[in-house]
N, C-alpha and C. Protein backbone atom coordinates (compact mmCIF):
# COMPACT_ATOMS: atom_id res chain seq x y z
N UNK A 1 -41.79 122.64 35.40
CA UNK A 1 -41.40 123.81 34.65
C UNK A 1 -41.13 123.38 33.21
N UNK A 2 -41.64 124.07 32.06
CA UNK A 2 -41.32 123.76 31.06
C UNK A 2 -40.31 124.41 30.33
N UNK A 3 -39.68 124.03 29.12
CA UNK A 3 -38.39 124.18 28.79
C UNK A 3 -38.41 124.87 27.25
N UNK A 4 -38.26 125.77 27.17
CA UNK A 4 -38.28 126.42 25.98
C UNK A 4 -36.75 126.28 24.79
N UNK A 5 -36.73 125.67 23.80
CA UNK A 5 -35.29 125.16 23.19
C UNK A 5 -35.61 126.00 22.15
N UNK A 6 -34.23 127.52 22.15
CA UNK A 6 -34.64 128.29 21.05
C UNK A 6 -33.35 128.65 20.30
N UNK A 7 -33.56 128.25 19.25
CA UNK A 7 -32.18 128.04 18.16
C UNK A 7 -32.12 129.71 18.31
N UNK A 8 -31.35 130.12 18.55
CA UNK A 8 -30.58 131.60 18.37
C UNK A 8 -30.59 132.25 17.28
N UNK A 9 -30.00 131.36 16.57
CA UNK A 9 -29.32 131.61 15.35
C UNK A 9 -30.60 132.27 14.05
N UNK A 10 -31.43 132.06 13.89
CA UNK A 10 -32.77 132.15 12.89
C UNK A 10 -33.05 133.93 12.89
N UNK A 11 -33.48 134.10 11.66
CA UNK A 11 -34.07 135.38 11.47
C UNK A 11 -33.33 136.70 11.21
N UNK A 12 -33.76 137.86 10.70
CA UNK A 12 -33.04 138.24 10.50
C UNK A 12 -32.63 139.18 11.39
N UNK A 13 -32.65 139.46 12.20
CA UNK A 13 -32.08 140.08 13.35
C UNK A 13 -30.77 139.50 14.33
N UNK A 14 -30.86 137.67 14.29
CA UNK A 14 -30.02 136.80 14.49
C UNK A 14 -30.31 136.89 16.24
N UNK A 15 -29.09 136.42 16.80
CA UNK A 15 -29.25 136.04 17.97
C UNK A 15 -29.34 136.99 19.17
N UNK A 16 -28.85 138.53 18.87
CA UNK A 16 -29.56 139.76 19.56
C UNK A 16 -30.97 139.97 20.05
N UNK A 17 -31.71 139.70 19.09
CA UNK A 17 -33.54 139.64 19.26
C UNK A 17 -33.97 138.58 20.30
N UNK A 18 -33.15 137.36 19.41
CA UNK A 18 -33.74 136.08 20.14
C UNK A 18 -33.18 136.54 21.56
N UNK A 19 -32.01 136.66 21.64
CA UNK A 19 -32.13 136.47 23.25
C UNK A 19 -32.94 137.88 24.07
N UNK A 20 -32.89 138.75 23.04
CA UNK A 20 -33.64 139.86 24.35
C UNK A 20 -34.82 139.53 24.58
N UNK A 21 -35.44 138.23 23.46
CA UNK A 21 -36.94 137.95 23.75
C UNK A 21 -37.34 137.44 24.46
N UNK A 22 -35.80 136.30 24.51
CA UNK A 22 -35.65 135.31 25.70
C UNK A 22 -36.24 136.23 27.28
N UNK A 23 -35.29 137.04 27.30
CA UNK A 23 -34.86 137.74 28.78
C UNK A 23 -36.37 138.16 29.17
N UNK A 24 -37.25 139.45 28.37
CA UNK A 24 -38.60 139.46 28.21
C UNK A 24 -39.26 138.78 28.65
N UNK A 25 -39.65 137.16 27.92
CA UNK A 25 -40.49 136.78 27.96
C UNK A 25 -40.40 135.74 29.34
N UNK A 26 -39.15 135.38 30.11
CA UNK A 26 -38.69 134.69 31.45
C UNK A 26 -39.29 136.02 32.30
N UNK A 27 -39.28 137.28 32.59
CA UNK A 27 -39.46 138.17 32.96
C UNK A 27 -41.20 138.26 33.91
N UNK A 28 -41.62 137.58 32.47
CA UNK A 28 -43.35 137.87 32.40
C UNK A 28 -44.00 136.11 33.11
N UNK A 29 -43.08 135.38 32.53
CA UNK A 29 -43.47 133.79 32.78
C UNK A 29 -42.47 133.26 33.84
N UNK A 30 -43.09 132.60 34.81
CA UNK A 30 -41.95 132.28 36.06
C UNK A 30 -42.33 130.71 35.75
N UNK A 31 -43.12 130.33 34.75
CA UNK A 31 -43.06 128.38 34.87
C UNK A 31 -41.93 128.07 33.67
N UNK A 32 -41.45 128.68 33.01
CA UNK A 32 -40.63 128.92 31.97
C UNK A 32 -38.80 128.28 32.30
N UNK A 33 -38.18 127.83 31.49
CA UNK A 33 -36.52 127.70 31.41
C UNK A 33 -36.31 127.54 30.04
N UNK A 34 -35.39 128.43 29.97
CA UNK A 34 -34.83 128.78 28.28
C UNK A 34 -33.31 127.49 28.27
N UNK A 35 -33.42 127.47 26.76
CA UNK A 35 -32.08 126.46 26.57
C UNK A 35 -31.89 127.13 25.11
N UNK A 36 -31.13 128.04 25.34
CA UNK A 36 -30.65 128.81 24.26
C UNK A 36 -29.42 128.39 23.58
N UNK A 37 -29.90 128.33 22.12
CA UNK A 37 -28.75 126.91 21.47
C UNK A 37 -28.13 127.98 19.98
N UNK A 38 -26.73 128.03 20.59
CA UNK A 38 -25.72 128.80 19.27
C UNK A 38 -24.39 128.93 19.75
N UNK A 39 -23.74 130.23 19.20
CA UNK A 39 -22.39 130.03 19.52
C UNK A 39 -22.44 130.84 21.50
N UNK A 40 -21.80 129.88 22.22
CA UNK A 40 -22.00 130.02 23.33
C UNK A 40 -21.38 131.57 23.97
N UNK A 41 -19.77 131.59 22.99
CA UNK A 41 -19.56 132.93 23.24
C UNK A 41 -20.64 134.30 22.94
N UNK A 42 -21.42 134.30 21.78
CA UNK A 42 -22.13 135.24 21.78
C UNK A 42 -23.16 135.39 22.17
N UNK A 43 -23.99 134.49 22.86
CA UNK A 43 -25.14 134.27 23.81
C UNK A 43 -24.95 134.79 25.27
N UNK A 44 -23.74 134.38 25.74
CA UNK A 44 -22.88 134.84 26.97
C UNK A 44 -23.10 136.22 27.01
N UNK A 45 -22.24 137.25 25.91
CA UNK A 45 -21.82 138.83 25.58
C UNK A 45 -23.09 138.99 25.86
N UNK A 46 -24.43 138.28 25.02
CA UNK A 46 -25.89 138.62 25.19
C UNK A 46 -26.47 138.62 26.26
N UNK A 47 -26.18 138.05 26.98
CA UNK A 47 -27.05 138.16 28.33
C UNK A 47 -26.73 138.68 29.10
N UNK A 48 -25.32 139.09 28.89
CA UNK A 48 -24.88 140.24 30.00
C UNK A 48 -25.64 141.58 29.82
N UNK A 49 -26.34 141.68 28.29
CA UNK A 49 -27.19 142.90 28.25
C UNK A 49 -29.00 142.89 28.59
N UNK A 50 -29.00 141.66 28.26
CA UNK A 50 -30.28 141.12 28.39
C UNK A 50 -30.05 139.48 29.54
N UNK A 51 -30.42 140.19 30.43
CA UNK A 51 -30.27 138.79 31.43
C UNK A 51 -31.38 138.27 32.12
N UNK A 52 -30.93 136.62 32.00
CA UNK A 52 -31.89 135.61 32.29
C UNK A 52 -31.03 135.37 33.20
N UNK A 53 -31.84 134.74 34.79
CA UNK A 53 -31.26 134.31 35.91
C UNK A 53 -31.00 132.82 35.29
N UNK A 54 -29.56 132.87 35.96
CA UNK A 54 -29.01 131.18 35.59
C UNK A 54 -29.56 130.41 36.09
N UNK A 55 -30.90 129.99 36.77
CA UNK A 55 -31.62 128.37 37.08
C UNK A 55 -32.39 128.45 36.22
N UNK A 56 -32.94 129.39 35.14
CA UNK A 56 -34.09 129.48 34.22
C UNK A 56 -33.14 129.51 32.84
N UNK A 57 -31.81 129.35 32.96
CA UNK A 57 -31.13 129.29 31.22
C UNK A 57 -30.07 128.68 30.95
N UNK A 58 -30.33 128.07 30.13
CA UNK A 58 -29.31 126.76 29.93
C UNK A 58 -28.24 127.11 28.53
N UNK A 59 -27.45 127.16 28.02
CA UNK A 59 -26.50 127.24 26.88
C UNK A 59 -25.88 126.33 26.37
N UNK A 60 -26.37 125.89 24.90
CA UNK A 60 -25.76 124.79 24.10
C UNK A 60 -25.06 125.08 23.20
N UNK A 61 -23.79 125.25 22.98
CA UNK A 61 -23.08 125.60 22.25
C UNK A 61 -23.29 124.95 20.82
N UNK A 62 -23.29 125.20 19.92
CA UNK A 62 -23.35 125.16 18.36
C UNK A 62 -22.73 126.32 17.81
N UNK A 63 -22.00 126.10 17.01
CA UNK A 63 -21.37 127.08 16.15
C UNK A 63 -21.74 126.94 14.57
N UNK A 64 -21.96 126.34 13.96
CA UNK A 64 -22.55 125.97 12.69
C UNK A 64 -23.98 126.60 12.62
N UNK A 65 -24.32 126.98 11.59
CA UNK A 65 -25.73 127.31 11.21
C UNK A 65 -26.32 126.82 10.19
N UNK A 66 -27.55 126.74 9.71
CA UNK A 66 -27.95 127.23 8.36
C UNK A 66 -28.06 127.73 7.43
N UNK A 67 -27.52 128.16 6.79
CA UNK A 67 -27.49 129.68 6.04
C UNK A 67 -28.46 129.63 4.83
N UNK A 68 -29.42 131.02 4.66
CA UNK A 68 -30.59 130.83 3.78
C UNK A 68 -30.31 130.29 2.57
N UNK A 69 -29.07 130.52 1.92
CA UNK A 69 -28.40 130.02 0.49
C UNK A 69 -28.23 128.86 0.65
N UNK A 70 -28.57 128.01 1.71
CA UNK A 70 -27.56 126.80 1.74
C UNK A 70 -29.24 125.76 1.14
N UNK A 71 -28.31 124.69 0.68
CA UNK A 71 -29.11 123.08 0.10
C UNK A 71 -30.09 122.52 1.78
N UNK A 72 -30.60 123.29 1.80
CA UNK A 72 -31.14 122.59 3.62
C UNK A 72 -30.63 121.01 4.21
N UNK A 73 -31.97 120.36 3.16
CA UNK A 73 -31.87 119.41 3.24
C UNK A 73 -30.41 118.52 3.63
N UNK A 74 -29.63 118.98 1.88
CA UNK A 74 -28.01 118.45 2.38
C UNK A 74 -26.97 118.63 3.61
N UNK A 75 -27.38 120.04 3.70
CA UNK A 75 -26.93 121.05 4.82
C UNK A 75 -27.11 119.81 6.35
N UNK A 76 -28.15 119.77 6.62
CA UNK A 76 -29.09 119.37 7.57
C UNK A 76 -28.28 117.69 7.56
N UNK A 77 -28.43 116.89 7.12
CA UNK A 77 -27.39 115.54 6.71
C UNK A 77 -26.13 115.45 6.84
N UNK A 78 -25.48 116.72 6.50
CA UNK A 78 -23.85 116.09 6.48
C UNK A 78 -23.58 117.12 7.63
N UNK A 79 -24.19 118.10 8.17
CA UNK A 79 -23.65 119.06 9.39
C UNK A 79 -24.41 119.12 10.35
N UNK A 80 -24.87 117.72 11.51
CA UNK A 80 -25.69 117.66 12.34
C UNK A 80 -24.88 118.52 14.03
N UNK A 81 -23.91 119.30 13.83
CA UNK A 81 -23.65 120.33 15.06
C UNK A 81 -24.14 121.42 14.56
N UNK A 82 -25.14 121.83 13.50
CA UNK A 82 -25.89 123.22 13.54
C UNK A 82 -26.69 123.30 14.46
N UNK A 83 -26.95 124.64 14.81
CA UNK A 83 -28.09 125.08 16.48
C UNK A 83 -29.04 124.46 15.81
N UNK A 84 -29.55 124.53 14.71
CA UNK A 84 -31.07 123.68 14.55
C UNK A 84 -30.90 122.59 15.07
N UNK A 85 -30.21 121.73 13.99
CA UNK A 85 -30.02 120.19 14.53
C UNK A 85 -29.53 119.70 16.08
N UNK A 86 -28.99 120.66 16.86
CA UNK A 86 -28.75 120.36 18.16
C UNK A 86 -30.00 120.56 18.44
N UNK A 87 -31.04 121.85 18.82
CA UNK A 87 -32.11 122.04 18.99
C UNK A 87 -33.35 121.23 18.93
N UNK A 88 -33.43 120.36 17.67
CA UNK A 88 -34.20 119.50 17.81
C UNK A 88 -33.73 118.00 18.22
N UNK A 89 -32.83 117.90 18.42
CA UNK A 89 -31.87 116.50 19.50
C UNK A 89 -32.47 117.09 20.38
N UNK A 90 -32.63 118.03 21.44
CA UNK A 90 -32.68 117.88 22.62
C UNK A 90 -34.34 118.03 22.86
N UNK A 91 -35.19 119.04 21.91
CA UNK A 91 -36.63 118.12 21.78
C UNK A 91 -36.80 117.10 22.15
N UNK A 92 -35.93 116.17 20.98
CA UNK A 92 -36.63 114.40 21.35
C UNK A 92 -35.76 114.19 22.82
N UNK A 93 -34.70 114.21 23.18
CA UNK A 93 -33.99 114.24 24.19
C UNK A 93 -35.46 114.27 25.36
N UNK A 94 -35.75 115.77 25.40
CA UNK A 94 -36.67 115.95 26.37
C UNK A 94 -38.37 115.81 26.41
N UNK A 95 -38.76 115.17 25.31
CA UNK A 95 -40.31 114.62 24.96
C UNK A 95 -40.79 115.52 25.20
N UNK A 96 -41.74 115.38 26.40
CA UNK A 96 -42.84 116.26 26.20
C UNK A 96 -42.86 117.51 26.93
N UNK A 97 -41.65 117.61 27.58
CA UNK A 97 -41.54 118.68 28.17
C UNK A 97 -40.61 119.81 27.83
N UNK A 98 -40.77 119.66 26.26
CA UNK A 98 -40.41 121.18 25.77
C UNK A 98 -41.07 121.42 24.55
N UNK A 99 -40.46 122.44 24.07
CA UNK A 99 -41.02 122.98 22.67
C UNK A 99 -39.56 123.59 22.27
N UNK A 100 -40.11 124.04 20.64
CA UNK A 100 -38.37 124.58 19.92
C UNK A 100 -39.26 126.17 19.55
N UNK A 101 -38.10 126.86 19.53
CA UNK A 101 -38.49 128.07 19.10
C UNK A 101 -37.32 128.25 17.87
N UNK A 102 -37.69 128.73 16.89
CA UNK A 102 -36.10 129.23 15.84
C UNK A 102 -37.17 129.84 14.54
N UNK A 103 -35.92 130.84 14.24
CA UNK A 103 -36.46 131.82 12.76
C UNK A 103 -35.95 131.26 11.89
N UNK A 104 -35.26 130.30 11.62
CA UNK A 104 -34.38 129.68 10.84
C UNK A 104 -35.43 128.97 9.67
N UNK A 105 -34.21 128.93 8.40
CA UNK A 105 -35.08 128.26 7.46
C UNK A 105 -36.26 127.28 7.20
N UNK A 106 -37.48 127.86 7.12
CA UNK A 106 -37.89 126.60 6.79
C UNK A 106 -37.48 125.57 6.24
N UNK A 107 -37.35 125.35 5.03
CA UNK A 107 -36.84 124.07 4.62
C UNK A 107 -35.59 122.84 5.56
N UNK A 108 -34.93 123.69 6.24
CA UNK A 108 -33.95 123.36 7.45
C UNK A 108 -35.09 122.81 8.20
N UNK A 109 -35.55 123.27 8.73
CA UNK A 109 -36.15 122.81 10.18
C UNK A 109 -37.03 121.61 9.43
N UNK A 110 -37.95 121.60 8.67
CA UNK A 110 -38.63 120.48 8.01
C UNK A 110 -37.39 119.39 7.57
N UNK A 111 -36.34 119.40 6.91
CA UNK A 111 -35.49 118.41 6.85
C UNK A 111 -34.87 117.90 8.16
N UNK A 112 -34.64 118.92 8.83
CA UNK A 112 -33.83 118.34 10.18
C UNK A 112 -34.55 117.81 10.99
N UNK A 113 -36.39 117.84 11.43
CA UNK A 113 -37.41 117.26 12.13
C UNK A 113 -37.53 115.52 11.13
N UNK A 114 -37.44 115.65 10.11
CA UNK A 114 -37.49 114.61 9.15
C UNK A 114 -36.54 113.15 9.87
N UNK A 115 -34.86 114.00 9.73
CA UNK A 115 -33.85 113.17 10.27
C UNK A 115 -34.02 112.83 11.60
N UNK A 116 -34.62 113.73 12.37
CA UNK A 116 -34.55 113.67 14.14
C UNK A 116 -35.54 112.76 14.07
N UNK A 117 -36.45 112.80 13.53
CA UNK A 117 -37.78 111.74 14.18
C UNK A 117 -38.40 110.73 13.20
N UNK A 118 -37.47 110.38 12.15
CA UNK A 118 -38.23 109.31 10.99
C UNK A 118 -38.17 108.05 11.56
N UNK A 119 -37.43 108.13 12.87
CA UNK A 119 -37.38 106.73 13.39
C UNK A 119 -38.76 106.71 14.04
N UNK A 120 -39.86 107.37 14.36
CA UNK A 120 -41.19 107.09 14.59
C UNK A 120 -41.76 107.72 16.41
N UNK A 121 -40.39 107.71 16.57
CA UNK A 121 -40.07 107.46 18.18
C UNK A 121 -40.40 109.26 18.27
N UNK A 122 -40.82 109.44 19.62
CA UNK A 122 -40.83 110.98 20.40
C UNK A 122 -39.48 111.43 20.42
């Protein structure tokens, strides 16, 4: 089963969308498990409206974000408990058997893939 790691937090709709997309798209795909990464309390409230059966969804708490105003790069360096930066830890964590999903800044996600993987390694 593969593992879908989707920063919550991204876009502008925020973590409402993401997870109803979540719920959706587990709905339609049964080889699928979500690991939905933000603040755990409001992912929780979320799925009580939009629900994913608990062997297909996992919750990583992060409370920190990105914010579009913010220095990414710096952002991304000195605050590695943002849902991005957890999000892509558990990428390399899990090699080849996931993927990341997030609306979140570009420049974020290109700096934070930078830090996660300049060591060369999966």
């Amino acid at each position: 089963m593969k593992k879908i790691v989707f920063d919550v937090m991204g876009g502008d709709a925020g973590p409402s969308a993401a997870v109803a997309a979540a719920s959706q798209f587990v709905q339609r795909h049964t080889d699928v498990t979500f690991v939905l990464v933000g603040p755990q309390n409001i992912i929780t409230n979320l799925l009580s409206r939009h629900p994913i059966p608990s062997p297909r969804c996992q919750i990583v708490d992060a409370r920190e974000t990105v914010a579009p105003t913010m220095n990414h790069s710096m952002k991304i360096r000195h605050a590695g408990e943002t849902s991005m930066m957890k999000a892509l830890r558990l990428i390399k964590d899990y090699h080849d058997d996931a993927f990341m999903l997030t609306a979140g800044p570009t420049g974020g996600l290109v700096a934070g893939t930078v830090c996660t993987f300049a060591d060369g390694r999966k």
